[in-house]
C-alpha atoms as a PDB file:
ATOM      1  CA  UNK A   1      41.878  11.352  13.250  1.00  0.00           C
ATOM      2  CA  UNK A   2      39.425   9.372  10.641  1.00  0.00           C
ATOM      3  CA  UNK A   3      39.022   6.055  12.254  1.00  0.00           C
ATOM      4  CA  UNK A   4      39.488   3.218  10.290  1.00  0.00           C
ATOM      5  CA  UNK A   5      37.111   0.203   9.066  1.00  0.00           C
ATOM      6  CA  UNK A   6      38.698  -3.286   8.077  1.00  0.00           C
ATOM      7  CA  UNK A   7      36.772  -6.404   6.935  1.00  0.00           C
ATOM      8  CA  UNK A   8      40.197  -8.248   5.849  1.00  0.00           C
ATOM      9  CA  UNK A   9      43.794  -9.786   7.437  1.00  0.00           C
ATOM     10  CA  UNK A  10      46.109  -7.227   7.620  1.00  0.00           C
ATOM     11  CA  UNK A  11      49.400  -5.524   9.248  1.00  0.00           C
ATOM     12  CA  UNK A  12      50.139  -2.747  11.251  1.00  0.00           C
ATOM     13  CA  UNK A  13      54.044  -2.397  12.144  1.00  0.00           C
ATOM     14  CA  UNK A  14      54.439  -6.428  11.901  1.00  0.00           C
ATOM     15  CA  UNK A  15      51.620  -7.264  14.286  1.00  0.00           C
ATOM     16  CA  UNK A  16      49.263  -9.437  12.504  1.00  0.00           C
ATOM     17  CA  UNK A  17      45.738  -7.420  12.684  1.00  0.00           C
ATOM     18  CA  UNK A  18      42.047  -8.697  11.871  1.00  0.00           C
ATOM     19  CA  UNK A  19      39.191  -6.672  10.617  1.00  0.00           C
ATOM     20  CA  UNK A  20      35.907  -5.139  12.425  1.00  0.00           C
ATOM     21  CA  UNK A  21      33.971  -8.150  11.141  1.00  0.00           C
ATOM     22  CA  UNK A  22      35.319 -11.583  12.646  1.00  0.00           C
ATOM     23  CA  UNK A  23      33.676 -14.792  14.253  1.00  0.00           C
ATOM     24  CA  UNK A  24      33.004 -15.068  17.932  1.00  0.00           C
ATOM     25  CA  UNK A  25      36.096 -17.067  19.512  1.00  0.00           C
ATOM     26  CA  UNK A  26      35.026 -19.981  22.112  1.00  0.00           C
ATOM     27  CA  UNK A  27      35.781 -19.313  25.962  1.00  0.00           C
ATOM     28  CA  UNK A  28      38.323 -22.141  25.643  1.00  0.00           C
ATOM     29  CA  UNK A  29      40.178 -20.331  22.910  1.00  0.00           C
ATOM     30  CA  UNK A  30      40.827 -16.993  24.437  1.00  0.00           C
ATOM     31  CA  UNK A  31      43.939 -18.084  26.303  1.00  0.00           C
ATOM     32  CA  UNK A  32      46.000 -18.902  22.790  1.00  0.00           C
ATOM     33  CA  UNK A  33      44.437 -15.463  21.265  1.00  0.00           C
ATOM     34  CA  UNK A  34      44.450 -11.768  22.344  1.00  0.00           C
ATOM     35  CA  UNK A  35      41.627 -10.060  20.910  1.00  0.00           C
ATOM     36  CA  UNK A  36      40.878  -6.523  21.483  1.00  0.00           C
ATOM     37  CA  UNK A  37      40.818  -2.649  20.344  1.00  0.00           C
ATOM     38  CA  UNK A  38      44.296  -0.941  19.365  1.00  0.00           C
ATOM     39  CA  UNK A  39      44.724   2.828  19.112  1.00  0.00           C
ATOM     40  CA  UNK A  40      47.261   5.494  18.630  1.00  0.00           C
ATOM     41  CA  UNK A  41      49.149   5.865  22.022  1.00  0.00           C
ATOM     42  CA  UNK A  42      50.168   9.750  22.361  1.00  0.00           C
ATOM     43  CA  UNK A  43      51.383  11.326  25.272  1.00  0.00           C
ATOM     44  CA  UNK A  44      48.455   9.178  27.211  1.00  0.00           C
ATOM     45  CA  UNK A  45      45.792  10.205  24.979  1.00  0.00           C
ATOM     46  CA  UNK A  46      44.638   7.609  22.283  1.00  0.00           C
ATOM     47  CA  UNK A  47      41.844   7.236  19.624  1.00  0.00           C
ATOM     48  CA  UNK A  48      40.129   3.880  18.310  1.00  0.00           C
ATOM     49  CA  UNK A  49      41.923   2.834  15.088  1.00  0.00           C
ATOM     50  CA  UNK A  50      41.625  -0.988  14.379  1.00  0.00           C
ATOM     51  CA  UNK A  51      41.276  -4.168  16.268  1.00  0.00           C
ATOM     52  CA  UNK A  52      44.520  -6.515  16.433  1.00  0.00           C
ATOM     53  CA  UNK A  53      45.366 -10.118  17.380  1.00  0.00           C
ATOM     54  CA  UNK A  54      48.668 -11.676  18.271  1.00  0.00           C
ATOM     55  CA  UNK A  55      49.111 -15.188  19.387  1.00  0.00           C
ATOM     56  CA  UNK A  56      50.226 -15.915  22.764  1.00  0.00           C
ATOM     57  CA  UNK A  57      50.924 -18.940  23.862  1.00  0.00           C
ATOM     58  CA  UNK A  58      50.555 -19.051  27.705  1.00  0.00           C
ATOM     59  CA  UNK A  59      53.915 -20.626  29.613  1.00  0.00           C
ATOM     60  CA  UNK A  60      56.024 -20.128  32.506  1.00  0.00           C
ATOM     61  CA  UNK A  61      53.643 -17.448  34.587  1.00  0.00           C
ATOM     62  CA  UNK A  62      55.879 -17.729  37.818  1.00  0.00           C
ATOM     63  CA  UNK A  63      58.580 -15.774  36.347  1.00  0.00           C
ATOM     64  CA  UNK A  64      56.074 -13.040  35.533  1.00  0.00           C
ATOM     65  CA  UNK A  65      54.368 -13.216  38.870  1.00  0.00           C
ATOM     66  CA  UNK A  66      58.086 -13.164  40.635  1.00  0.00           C
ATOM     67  CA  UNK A  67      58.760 -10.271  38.925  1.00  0.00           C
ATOM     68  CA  UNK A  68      55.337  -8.373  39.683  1.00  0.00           C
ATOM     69  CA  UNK A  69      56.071  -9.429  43.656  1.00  0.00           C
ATOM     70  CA  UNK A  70      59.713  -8.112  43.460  1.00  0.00           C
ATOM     71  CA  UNK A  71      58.359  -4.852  41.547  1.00  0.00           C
ATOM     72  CA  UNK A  72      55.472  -4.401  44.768  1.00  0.00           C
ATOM     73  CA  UNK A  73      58.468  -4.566  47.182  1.00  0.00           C
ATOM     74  CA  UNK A  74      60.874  -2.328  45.607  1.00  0.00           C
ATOM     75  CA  UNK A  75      58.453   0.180  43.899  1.00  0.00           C
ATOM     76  CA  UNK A  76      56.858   2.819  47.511  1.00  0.00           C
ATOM     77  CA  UNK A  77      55.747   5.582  45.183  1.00  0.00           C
ATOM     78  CA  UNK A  78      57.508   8.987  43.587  1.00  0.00           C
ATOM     79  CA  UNK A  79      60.936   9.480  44.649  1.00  0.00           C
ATOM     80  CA  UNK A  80      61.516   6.013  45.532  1.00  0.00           C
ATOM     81  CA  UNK A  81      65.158   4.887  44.368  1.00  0.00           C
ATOM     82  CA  UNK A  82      65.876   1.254  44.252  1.00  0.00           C
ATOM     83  CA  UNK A  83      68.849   0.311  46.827  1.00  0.00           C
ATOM     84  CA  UNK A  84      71.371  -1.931  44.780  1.00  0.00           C
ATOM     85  CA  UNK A  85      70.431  -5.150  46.255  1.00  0.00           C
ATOM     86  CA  UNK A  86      66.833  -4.187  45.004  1.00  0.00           C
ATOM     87  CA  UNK A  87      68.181  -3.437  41.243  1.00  0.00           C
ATOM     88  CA  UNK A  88      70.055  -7.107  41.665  1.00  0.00           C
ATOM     89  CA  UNK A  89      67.239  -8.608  42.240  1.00  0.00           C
ATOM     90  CA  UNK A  90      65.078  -7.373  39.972  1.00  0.00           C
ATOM     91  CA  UNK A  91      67.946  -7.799  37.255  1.00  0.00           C
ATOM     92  CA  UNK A  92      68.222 -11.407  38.163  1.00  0.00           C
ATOM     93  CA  UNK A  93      64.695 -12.139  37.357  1.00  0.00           C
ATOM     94  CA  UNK A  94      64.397  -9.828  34.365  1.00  0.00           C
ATOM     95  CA  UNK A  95      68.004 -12.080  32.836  1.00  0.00           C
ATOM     96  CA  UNK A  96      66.189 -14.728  33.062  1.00  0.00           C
ATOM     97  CA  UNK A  97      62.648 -14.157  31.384  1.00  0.00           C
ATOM     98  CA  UNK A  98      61.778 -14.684  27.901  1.00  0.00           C
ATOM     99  CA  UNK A  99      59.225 -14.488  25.339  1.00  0.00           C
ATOM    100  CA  UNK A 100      57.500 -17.668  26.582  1.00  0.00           C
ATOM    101  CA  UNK A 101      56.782 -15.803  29.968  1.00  0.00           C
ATOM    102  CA  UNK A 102      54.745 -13.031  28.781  1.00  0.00           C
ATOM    103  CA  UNK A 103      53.099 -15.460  26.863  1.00  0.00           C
ATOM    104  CA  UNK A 104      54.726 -14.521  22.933  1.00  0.00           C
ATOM    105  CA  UNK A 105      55.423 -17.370  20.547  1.00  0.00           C
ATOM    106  CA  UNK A 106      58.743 -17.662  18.710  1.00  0.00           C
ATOM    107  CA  UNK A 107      56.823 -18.633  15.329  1.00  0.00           C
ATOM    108  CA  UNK A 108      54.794 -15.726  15.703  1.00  0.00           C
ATOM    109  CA  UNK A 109      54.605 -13.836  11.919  1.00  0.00           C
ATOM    110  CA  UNK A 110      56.223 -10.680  13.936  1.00  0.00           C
ATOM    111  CA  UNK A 111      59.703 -12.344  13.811  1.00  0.00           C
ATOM    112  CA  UNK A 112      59.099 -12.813  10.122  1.00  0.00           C
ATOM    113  CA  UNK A 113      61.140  -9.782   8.381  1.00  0.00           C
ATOM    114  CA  UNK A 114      59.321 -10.643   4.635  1.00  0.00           C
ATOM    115  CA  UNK A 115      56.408  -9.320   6.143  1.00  0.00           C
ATOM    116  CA  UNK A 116      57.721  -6.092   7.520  1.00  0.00           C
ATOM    117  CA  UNK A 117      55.692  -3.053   5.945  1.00  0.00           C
ATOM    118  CA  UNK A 118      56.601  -0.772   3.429  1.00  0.00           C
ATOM    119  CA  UNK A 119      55.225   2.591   5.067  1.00  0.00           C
ATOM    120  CA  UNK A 120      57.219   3.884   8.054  1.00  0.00           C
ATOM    121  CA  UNK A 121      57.357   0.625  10.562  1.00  0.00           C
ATOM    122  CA  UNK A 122      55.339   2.101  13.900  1.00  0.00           C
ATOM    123  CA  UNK A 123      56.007   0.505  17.313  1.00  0.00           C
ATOM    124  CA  UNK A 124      53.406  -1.261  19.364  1.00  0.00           C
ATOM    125  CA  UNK A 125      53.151  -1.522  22.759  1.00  0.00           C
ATOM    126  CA  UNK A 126      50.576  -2.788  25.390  1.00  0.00           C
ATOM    127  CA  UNK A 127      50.629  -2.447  28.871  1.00  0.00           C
ATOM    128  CA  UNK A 128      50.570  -5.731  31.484  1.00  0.00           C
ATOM    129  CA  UNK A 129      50.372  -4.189  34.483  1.00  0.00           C
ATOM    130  CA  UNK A 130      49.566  -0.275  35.842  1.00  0.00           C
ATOM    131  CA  UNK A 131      49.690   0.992  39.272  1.00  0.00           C
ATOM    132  CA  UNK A 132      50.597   4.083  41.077  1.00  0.00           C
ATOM    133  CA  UNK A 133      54.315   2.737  41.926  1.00  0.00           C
ATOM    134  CA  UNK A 134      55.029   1.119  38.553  1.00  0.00           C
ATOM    135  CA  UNK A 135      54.653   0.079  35.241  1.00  0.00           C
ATOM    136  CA  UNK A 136      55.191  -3.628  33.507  1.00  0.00           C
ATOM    137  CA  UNK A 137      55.022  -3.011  29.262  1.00  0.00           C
ATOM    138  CA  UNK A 138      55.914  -4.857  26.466  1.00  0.00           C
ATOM    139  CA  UNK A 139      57.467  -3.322  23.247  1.00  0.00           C
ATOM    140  CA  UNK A 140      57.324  -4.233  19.916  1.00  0.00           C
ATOM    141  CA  UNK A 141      59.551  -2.802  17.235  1.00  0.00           C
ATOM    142  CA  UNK A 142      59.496  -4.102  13.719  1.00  0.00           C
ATOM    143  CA  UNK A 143      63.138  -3.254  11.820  1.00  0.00           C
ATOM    144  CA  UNK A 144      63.821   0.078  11.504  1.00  0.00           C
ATOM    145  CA  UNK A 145      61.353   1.153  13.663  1.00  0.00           C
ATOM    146  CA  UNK A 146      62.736   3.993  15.996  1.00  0.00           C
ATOM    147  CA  UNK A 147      61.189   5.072  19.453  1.00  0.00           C
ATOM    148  CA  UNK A 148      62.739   8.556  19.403  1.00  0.00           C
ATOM    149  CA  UNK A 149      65.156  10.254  22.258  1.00  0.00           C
ATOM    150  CA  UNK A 150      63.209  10.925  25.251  1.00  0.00           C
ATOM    151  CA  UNK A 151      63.329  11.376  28.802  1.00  0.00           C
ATOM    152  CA  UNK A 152      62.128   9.211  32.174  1.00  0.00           C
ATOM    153  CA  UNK A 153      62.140  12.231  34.795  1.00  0.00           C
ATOM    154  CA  UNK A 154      61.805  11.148  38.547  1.00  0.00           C
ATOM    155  CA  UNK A 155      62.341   7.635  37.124  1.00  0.00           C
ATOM    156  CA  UNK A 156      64.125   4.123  37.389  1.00  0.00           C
ATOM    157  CA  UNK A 157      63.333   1.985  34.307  1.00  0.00           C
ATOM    158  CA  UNK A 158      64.716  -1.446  33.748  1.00  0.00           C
ATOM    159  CA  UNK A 159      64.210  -2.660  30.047  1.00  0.00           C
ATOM    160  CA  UNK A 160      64.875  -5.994  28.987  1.00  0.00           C
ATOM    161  CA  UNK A 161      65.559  -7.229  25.313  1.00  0.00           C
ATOM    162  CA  UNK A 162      63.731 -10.652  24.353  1.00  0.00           C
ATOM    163  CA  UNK A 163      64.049 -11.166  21.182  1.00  0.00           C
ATOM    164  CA  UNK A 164      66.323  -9.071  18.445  1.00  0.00           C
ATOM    165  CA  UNK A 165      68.965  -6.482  18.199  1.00  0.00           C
ATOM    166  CA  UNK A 166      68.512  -2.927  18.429  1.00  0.00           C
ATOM    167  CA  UNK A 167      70.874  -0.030  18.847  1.00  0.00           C
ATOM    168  CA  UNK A 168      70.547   2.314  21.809  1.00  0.00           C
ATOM    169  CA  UNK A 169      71.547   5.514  22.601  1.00  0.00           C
ATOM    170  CA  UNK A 170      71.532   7.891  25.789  1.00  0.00           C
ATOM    171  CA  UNK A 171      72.490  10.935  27.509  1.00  0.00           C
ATOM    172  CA  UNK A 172      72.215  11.868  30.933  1.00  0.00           C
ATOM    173  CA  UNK A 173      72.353  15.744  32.034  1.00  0.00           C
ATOM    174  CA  UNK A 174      75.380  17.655  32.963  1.00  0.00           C
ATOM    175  CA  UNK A 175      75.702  21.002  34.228  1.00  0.00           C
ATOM    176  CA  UNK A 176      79.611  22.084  33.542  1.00  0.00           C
ATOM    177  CA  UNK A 177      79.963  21.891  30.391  1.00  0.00           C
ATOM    178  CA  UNK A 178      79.748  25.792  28.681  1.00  0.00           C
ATOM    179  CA  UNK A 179      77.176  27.688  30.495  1.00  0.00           C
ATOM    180  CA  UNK A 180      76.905  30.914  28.420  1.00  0.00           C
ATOM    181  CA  UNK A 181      75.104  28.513  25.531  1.00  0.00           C
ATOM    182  CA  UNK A 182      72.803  26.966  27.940  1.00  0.00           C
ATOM    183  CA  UNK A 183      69.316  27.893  27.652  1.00  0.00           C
ATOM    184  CA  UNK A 184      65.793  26.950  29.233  1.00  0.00           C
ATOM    185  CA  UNK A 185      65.344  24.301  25.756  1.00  0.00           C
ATOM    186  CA  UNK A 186      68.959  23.353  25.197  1.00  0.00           C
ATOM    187  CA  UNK A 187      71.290  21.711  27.786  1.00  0.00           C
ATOM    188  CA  UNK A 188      74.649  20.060  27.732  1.00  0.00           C
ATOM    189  CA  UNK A 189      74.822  16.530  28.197  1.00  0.00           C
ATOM    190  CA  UNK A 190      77.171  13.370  28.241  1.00  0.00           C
ATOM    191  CA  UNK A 191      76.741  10.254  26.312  1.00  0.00           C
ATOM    192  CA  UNK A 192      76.780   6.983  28.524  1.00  0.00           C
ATOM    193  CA  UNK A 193      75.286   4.680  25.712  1.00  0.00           C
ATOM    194  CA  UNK A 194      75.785   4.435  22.033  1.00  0.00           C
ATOM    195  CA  UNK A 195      75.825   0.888  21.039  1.00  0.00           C
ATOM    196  CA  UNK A 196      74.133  -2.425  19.354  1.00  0.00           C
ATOM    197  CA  UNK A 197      72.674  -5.022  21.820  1.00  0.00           C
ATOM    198  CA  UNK A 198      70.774  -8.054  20.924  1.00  0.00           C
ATOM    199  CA  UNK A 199      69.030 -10.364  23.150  1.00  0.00           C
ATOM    200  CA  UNK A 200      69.691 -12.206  25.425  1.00  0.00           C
ATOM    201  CA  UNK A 201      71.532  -9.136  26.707  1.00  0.00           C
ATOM    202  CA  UNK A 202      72.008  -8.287  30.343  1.00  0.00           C
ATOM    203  CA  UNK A 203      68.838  -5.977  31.574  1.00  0.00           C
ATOM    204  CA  UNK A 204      70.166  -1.973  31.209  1.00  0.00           C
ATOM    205  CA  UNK A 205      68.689   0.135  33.897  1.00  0.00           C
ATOM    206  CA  UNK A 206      68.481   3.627  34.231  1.00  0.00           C
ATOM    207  CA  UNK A 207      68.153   6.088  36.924  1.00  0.00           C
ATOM    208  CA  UNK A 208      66.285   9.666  37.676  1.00  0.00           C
ATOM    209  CA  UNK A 209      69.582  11.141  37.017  1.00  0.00           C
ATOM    210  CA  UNK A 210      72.297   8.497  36.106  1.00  0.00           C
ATOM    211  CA  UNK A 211      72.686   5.661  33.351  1.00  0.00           C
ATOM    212  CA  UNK A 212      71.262   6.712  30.567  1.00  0.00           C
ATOM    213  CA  UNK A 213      68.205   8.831  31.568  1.00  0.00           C
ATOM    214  CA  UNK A 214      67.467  10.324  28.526  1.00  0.00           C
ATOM    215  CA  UNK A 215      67.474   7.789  25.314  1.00  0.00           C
ATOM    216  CA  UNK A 216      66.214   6.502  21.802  1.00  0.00           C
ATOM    217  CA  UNK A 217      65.911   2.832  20.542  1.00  0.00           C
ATOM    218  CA  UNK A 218      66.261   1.659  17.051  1.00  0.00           C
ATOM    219  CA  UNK A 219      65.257  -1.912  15.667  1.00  0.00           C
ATOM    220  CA  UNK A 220      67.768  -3.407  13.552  1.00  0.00           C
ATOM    221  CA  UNK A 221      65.240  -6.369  13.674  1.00  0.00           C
ATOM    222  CA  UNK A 222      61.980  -7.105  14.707  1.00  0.00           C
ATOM    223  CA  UNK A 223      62.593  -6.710  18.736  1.00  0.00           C
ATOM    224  CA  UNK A 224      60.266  -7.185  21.595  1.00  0.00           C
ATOM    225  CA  UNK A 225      61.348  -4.684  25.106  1.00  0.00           C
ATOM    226  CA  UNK A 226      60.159  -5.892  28.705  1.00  0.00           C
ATOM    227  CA  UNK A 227      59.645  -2.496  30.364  1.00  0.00           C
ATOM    228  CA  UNK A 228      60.081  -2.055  34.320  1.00  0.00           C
ATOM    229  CA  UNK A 229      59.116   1.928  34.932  1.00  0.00           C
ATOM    230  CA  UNK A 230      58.896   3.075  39.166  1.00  0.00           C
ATOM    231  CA  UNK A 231      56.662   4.784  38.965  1.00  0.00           C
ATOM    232  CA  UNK A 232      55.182   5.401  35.567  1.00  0.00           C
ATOM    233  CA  UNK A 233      54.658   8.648  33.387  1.00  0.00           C
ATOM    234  CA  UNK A 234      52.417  11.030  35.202  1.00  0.00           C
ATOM    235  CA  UNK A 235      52.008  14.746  33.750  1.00  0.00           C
ATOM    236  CA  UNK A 236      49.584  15.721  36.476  1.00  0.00           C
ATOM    237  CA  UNK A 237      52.369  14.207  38.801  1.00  0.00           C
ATOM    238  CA  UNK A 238      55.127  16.012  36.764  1.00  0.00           C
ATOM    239  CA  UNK A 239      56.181  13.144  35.171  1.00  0.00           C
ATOM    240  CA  UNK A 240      55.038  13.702  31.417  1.00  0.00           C
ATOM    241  CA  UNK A 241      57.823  12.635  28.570  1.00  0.00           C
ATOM    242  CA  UNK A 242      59.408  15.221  26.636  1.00  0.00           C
ATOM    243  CA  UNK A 243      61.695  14.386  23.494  1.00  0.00           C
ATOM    244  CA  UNK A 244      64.851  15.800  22.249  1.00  0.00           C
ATOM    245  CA  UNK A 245      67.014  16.812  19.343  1.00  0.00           C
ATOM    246  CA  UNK A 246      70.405  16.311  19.654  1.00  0.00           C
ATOM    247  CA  UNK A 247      73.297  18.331  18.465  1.00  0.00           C
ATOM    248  CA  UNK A 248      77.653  17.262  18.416  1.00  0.00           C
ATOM    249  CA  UNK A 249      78.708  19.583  21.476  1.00  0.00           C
ATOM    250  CA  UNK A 250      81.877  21.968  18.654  1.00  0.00           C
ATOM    251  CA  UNK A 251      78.207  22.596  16.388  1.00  0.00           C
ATOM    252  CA  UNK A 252      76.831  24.335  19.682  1.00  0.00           C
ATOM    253  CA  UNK A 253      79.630  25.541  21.569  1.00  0.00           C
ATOM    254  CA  UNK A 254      80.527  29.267  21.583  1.00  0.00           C
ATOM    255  CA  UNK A 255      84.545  28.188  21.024  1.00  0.00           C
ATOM    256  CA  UNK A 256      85.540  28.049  24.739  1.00  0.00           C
ATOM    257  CA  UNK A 257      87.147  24.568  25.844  1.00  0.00           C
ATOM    258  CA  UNK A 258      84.677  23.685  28.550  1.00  0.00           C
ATOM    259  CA  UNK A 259      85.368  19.951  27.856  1.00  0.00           C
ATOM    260  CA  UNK A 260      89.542  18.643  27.447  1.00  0.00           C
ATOM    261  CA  UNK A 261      90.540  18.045  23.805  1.00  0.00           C
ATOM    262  CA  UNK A 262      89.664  14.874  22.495  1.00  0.00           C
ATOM    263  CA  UNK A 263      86.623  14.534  24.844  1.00  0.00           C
ATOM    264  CA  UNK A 264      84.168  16.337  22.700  1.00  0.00           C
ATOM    265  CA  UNK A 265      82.902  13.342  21.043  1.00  0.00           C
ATOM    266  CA  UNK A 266      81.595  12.385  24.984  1.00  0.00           C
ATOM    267  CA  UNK A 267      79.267  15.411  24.941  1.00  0.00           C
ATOM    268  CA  UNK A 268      76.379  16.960  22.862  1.00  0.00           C
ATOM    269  CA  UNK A 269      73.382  19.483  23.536  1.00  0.00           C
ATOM    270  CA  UNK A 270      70.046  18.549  23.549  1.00  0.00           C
ATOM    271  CA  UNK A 271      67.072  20.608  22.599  1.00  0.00           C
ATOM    272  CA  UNK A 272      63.659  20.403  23.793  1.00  0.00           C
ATOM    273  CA  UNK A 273      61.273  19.512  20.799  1.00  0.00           C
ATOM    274  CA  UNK A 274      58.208  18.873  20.233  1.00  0.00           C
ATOM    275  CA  UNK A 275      56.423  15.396  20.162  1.00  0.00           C
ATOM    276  CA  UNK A 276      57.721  13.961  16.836  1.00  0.00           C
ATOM    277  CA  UNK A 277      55.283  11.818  14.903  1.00  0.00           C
ATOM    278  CA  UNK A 278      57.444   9.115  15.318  1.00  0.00           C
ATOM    279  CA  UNK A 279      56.611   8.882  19.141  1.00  0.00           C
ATOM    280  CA  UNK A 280      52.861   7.623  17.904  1.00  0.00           C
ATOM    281  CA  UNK A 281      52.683   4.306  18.880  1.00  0.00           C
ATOM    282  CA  UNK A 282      49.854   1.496  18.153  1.00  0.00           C
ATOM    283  CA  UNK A 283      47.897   0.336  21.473  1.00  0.00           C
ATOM    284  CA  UNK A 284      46.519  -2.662  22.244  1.00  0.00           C
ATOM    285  CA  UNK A 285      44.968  -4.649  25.320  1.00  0.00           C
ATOM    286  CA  UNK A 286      47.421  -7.000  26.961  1.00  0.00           C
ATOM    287  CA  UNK A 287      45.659 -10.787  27.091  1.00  0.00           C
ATOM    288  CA  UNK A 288      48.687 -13.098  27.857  1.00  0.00           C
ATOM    289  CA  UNK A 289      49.764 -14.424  31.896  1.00  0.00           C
ATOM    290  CA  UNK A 290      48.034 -12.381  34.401  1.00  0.00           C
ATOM    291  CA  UNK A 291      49.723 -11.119  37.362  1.00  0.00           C
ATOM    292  CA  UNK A 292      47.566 -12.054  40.834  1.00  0.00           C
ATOM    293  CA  UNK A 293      47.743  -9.236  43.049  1.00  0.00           C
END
């Protein structure tokens, strides 16, 4: 991948970027500024592409550090399903944050649709906080940007909406639906989501096997996603993320009625694909509210 050299302002799926060559910033400046490397995030491997800024203005840490303390007694490791008083409470906190607590602006150019690109919009993401037991990211999606149907295997993943509207989609698995068509790539599932939210939304959550495991996100505006994951992608751990096609369950079927008539429009087949290019994501160093460990 040719890496890139930039010596002027510029954008890269609606997050304000600077060039290699830019003045020192002061010590007392770095909390209103994030300033770092970005790359192409891919299945956990990345490459060096530009260096990007946003502005963050720095407000309201407790609610981040609440929900880092909630996430270290809920989250023990692989295999560990929150109880439903845990999912409350973590639900209760996530309601309540907003941009301000992870230290985004309102005014910030992002929001601004006239400057939305007019290649393919990529989404960017950058990662707060990283442990063994689970995962605190931040997503940003300029419009029409699409993070494409995927899975979350072993995994319970809160995501909260702060700013925009987006329309979601998801499947989870099902295993009685036509048989003789199943295969080792495609498998029969049920839709549980296929609507438009916009924030401030409830928190969805998903489980291992329930809710919505499998699903894909589209930006009808600029939108910014508060991801919980326990525990996090892990391919040596058998975790990795695999993506899907989907197919209407009469274009797959083999003409048996497996499903009662009328209910076909609840179930599809999905097919095990290949990482599409639109899974590429931008990187870049998170610099807003710390969490204290």
């Amino acid at each position: 991948m040719m890496q890139q050299r930039m010596n002027s302002t510029s954008t890269v799926g609606g997050v304000c970027t600077t060039g290699i060559a830019r003045r020192v910033i002061k010590k007392e400046d770095r909390r209103r500024n994030l300033v770092h490397r970005a790359g192409i995030e891919k299945k956990g491997r990345s490459k060096i592409r530009q260096k990007q800024s946003l502005h963050l203005d720095v407000v309201h840490e407790g609610r981040l550090q609440e929900l880092f303390h909630s996430c270290l007694d809920v989250f023990k490791g692989p295999g560990t399903v929150p109880s439903q008083s845990d999912v409350r409470t973590l639900c209760r906190i996530l309601d309540n944050m907003t941009l301000e607590d992870v230290g985004l602006s309102r005014q910030m150019s992002f929001f601004n649709t006239q400057n939305a690109a007019e290649e393919t919009p990529r989404v960017t993401t950058t990662t707060i906080y990283k442990s063994d037991n689970f995962s605190l990211s931040l997503f940003f999606l300029p419009a029409t940007a699409v993070i494409p149907l995927h899975n979350h295997p072993g995994m319970t993943v809160f995501s909260k909406l702060l700013r925009g509207s987006m329309h979601i989609k998801s499947y989870d698995w099902v295993d009685s639906v036509d048989k003789s068509v199943q295969t080792s790539k495609l498998r029969p599932v049920i839709l549980k989501v296929d609507s438009v939210f916009t924030a401030s939304c409830e928190t969805s959550v998903l489980f291992p096997t329930t809710g919505g495991n499998i699903h894909s996100f589209t930006a009808i505006t600029p939108c910014v996603v508060l991801d919980v994951l326990g525990p996090p992608y892990s391919k040596e751990d058998g975790r990795d993320c695999s993506h899907y096609k989907e197919y209407p369950y009469n274009a797959i079927s083999n003409g048996e009625k497996a499903v009662e008539e009328g209910e076909e429009d609840k179930y599809g087949w999905l097919e095990e694909i290949e990482e599409p290019e639109s899974a590429a994501m931008y990187f870049i160093e998170y610099s807003g509210p710390k969490v204290a460990e």
